[in-house]
Protein backbone atom coordinates (compact mmCIF):
# COMPACT_ATOMS: atom_id res chain seq x y z
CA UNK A 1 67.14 102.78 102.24
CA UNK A 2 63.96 101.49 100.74
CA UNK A 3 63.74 104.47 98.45
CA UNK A 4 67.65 103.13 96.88
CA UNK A 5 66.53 99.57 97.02
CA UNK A 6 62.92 100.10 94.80
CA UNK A 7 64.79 102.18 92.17
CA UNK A 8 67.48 99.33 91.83
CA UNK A 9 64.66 96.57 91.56
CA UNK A 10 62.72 98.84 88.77
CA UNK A 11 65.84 99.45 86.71
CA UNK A 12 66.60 95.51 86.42
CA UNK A 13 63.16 95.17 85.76
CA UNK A 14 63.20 97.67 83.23
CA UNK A 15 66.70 96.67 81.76
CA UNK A 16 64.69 93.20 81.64
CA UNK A 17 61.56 94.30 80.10
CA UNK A 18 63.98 96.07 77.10
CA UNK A 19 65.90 92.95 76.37
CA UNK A 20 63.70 91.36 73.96
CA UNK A 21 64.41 89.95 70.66
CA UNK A 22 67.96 90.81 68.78
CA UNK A 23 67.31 92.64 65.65
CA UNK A 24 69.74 90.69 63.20
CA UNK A 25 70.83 91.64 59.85
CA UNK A 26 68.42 90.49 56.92
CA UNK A 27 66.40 91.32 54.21
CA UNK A 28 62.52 91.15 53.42
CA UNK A 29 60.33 91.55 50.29
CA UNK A 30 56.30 91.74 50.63
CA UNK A 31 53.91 91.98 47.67
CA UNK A 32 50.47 90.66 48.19
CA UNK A 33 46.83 91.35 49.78
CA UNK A 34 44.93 90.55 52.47
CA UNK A 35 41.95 91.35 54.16
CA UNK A 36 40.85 95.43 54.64
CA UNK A 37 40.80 96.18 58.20
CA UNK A 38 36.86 96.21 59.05
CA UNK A 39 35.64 96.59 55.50
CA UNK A 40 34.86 94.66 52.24
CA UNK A 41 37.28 93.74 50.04
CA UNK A 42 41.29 93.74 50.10
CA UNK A 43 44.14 95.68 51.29
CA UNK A 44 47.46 95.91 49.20
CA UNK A 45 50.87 95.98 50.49
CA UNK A 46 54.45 96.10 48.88
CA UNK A 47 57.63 96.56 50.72
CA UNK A 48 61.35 95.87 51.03
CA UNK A 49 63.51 96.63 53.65
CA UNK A 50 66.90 95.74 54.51
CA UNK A 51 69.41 95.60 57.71
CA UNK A 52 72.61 94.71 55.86
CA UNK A 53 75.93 95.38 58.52
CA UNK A 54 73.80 97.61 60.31
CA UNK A 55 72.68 99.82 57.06
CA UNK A 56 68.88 100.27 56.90
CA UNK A 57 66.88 101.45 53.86
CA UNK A 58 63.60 100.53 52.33
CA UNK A 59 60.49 101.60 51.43
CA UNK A 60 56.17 100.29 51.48
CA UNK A 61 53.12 101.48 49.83
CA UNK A 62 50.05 100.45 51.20
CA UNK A 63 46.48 100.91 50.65
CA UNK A 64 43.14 100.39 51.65
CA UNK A 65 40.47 101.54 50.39
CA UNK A 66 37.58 100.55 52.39
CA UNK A 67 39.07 101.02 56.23
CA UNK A 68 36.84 100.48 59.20
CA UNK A 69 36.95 104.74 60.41
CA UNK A 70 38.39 105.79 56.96
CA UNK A 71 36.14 104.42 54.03
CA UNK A 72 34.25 107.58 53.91
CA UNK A 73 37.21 109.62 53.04
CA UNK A 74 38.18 107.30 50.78
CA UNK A 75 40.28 104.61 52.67
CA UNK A 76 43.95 104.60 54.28
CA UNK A 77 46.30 105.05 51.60
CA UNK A 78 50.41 106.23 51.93
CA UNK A 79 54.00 105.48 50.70
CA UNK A 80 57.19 104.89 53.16
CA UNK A 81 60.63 105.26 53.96
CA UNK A 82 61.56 102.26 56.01
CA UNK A 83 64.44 103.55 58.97
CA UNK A 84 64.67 100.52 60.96
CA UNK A 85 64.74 97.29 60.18
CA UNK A 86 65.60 93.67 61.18
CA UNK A 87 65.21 89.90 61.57
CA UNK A 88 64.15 89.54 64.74
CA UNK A 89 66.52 86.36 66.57
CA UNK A 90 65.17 84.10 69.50
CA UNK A 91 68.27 85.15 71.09
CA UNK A 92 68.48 88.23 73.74
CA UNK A 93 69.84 91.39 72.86
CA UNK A 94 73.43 91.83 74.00
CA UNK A 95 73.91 93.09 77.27
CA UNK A 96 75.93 96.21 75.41
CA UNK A 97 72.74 97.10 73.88
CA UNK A 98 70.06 97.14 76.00
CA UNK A 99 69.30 100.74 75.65
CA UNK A 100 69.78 100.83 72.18
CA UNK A 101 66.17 100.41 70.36
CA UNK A 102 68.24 99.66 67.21
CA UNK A 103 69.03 96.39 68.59
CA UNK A 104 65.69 94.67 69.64
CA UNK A 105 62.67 94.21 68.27
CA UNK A 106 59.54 95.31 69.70
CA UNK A 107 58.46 93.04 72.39
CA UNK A 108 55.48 90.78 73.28
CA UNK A 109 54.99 92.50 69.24
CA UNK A 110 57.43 91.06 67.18
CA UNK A 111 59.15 88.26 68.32
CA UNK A 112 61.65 85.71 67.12
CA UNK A 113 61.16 84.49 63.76
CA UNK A 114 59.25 87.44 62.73
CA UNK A 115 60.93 90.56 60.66
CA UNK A 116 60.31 94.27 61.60
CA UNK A 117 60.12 97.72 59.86
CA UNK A 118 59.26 100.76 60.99
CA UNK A 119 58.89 103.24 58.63
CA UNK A 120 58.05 107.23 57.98
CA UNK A 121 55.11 107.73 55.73
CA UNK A 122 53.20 110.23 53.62
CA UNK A 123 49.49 109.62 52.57
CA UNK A 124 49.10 109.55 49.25
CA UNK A 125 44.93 109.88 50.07
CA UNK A 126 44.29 113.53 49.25
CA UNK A 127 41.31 113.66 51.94
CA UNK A 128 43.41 112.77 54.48
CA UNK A 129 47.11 114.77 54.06
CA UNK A 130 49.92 114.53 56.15
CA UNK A 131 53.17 112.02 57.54
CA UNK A 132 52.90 110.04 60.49
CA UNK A 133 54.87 106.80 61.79
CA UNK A 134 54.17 103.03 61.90
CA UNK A 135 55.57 99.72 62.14
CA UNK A 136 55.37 96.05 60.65
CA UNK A 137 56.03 92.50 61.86
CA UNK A 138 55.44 89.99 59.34
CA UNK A 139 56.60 85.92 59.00
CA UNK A 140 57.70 84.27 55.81
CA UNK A 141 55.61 80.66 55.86
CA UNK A 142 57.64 79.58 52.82
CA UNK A 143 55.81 77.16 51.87
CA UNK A 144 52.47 78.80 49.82
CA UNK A 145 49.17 77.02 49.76
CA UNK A 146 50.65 74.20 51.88
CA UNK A 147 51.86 76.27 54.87
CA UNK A 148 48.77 75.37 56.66
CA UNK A 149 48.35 79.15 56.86
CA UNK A 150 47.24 79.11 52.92
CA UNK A 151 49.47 81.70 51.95
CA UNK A 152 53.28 82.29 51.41
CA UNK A 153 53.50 85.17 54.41
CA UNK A 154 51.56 85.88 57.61
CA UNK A 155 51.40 89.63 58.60
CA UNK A 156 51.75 89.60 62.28
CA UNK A 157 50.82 93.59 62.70
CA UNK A 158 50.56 96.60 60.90
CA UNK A 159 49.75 99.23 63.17
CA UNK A 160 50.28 103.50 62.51
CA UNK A 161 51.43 105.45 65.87
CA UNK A 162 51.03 108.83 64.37
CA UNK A 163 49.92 111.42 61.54
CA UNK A 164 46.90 111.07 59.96
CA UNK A 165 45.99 107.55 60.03
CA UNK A 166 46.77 106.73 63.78
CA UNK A 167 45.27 104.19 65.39
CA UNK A 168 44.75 101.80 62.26
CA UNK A 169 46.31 98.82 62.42
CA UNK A 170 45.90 95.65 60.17
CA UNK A 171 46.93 91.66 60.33
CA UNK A 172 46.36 88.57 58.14
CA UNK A 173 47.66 85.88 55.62
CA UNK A 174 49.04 87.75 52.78
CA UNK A 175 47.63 86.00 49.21
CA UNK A 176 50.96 87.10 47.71
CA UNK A 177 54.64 86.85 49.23
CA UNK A 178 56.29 87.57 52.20
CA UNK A 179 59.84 86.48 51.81
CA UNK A 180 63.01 86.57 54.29
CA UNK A 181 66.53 86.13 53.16
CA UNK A 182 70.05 86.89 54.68
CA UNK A 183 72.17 90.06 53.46
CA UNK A 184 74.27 89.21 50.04
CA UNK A 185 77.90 88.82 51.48
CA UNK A 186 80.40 91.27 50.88
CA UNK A 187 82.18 89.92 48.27
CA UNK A 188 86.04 91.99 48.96
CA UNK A 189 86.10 89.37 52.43
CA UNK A 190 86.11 86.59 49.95
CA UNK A 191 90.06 85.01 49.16
């Protein structure tokens, strides 16, 4: 009996632990710097992605060229296809789709507020070839110089899971924009 009894208790814990943050339709554009991961100078980063009635698309580039492990080959450096995407709500995900990582965003990672991408990329850094994956929380401060953060976005985490730049990961006020907005409407629902 206590074998039926401990796999019950880890499934509700693990049904628990999946929950998280809804990932809600929206949209987000990024253009801006911040500070290289480890090195001197300034990383770059543009990127929209979009969760409109459940349709995802998007894409990033991103580079820096002065990388704490990569500056000797000349920095980390790709373009991306964005494949999920969302606005991540302080409300749980529905019961309905608890096992569907479409629906939440990562956890104790992005959380509400925030807005998430992962993404596919390629690395446009011809000393370090290949495609890997990674993901992206970032906040929209809205209000520039006089957020308190100094800066019109916050990113929350970059961090690349795969390919050739795993383990890098990056976070910091953005000098340029970060800015979240809701999906246009569909204009046939209007009378």
């Amino acid at each position: 009996m206590k074998h039926l009894t401990i796999p019950g208790v880890l499934f509700v814990a693990a049904a628990t632990a999946l929950s998280g943050c809804a990932k809600l339709d929206g949209k987000v554009t990024v253009g801006g710097t911040l500070n290289s991961k480890g090195g001197a100078g300034n990383a770059v980063l543009t990127a929209n992605a979009s969760r409109c009635d459940d349709e995802v698309k998007g894409q990033a580039t991103y580079k820096d060229q002065t990388a704490l492990d990569w500056q000797n080959v000349g920095g980390v450096a790709f373009n991306a296809e964005v494949y999920d995407a969302g606005f991540c709500s302080d409300q749980p995900v529905h019961p309905d789709h608890i096992g569907d990582s479409t629906k939440h965003c990562r956890q104790d990672v992005c959380t509400g507020g925030m807005y998430q991408a992962d993404f596919t990329y390629k690395s446009t850094n011809s000393k370090t070839p290949g495609e890997g994956k990674g993901f992206i929380c970032m906040i929209d401060t809205g209000n520039g110089v006089s957020s308190g953060f100094g800066a019109t976005g916050l990113l929350k985490t970059m961090q690349i899971e795969s390919g050739p730049y795993q383990g890098y990961s990056n976070a910091g006020t953005m000098s340029g924009n970060v800015q979240i907005s809701a999906c246009p409407s569909d204009k046939s629902n209007k009378s």
